[in-house]
Protein backbone atom coordinates (compact mmCIF):
# COMPACT_ATOMS: atom_id res chain seq x y z
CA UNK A 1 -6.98 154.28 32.99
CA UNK A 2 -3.97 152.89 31.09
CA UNK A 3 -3.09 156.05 28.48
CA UNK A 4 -1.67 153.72 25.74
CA UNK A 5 -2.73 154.10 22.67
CA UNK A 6 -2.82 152.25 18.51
CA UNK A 7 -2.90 154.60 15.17
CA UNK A 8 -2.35 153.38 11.81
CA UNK A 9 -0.06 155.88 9.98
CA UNK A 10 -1.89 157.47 7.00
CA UNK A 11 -1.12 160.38 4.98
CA UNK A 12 -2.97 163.79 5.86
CA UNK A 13 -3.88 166.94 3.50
CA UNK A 14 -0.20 168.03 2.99
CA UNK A 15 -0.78 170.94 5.01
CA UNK A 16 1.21 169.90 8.12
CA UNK A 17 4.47 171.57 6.79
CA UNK A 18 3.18 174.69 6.44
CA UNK A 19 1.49 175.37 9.52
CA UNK A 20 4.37 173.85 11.67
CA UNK A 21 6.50 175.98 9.60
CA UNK A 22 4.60 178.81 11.20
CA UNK A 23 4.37 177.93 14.66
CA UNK A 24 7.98 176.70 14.40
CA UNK A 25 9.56 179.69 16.54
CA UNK A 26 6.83 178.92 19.23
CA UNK A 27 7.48 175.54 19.15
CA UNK A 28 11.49 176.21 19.96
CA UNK A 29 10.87 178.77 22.40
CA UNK A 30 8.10 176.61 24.36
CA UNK A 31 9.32 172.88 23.74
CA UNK A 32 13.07 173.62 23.11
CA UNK A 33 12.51 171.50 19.73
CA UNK A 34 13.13 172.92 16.18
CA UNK A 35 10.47 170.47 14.77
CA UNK A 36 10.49 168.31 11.36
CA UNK A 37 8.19 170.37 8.97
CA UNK A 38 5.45 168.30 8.75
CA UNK A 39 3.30 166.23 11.35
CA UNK A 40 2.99 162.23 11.47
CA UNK A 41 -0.79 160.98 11.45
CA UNK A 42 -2.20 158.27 12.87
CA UNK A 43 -5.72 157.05 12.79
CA UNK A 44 -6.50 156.07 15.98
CA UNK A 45 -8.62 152.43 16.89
CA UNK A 46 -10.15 153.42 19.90
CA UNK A 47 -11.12 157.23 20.12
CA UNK A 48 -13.20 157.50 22.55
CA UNK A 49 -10.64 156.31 24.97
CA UNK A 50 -8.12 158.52 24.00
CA UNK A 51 -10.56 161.83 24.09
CA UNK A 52 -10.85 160.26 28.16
CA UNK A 53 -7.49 159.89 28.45
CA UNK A 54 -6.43 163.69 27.05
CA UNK A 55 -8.87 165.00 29.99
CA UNK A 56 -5.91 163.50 32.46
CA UNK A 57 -3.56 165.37 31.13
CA UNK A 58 -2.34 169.20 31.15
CA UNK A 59 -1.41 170.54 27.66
CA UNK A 60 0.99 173.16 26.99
CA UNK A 61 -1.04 175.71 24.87
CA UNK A 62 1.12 177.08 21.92
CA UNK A 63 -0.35 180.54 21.45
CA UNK A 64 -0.97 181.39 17.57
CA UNK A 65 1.37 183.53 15.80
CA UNK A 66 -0.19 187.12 14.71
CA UNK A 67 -0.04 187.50 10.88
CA UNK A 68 -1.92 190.10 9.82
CA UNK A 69 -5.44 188.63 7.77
CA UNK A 70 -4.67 185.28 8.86
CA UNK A 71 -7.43 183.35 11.24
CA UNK A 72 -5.13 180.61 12.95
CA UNK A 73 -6.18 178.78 16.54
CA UNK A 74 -4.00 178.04 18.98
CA UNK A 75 -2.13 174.30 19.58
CA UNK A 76 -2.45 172.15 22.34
CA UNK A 77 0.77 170.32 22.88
CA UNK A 78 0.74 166.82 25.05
CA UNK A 79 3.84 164.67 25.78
CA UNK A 80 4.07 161.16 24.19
CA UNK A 81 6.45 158.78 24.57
CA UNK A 82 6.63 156.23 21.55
CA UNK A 83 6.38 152.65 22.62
CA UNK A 84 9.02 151.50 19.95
CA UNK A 85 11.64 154.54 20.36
CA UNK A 86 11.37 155.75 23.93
CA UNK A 87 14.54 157.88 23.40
CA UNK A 88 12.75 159.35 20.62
CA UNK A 89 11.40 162.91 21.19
CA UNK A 90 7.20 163.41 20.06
CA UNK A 91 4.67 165.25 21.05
CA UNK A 92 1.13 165.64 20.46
CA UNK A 93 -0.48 168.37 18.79
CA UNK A 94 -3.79 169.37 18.57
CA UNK A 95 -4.74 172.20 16.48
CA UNK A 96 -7.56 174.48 17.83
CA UNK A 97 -8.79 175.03 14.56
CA UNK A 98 -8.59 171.58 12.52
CA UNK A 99 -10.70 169.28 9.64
CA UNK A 100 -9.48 165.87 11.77
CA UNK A 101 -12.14 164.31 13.79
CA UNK A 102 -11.08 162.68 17.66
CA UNK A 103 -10.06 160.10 16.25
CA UNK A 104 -6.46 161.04 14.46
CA UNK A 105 -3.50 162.06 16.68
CA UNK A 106 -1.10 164.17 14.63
CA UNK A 107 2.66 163.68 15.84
CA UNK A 108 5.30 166.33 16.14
CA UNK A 109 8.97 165.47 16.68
CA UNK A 110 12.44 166.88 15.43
CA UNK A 111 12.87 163.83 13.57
CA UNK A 112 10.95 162.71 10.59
CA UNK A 113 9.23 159.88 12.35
CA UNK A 114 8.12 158.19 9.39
CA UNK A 115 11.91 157.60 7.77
CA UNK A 116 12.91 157.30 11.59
CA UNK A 117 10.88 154.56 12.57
CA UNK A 118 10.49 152.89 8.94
CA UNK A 119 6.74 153.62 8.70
CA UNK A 120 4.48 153.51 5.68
CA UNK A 121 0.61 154.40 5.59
CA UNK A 122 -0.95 151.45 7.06
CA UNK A 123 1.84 151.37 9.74
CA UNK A 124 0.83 150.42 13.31
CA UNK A 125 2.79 152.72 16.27
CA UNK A 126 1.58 152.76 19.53
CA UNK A 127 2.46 155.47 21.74
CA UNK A 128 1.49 156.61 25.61
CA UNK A 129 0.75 160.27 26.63
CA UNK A 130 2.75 161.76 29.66
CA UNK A 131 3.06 164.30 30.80
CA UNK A 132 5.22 167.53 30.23
């Protein structure tokens, strides 16, 4: 099964910041990354696929952070290389506790991908999972 997948770029709840913010020291310690505040979303055209293809692949689980009177999941963390910036450094993230559906990848990186990459909502960007 080829792991190669389309998302249209589209703008999420605003929240992305502030929970990478959070998990930020975790995400240094575990990828070696300080990451952009803020994920890159992409609605994805074929889903089902792409919940197949994450069953291939081992994630990294990113444990949560303990704040006291704060419920937060853990993040599974997959390795993507971006089709039109191979060089560039992304990840997958998956949130254990989330409102997104299957069918949006949310993109970490140390770069703002959307100034990076010159994307807009409605941008295509294809990526492939790997593995870590």
């Amino acid at each position: 099964m080829e792991c190669h997948f389309v998302g249209r770029v589209f703008s999420g709840l605003g929240e992305g910041g502030f929970y990478v913010s959070i998990y930020s020291k975790l995400f240094r310690e575990l990828l070696g990354i300080s990451p952009y505040p803020g994920t890159l979303n992409l609605k994805l055209e074929e889903p089902e696929e792409f919940s197949r293809c994450l069953q291939l692949f081992k994630p990294l689980r990113v444990p949560p952070p303990e704040i006291p009177g704060a419920r937060l999941g853990g993040v599974l963390v997959y390795g993507v290389e971006l089709v039109r910036a191979p060089d560039l450094q992304a990840f997958l993230v998956r949130p254990e506790i989330t409102v997104y559906r299957n069918d949006v990848a949310e993109l970490l990186s140390p770069e703002h991908l959307r100034s990076a990459l010159g994307l807009e909502d409605g941008s295509p960007l294809a990526f492939r999972l790997r593995s870590l």
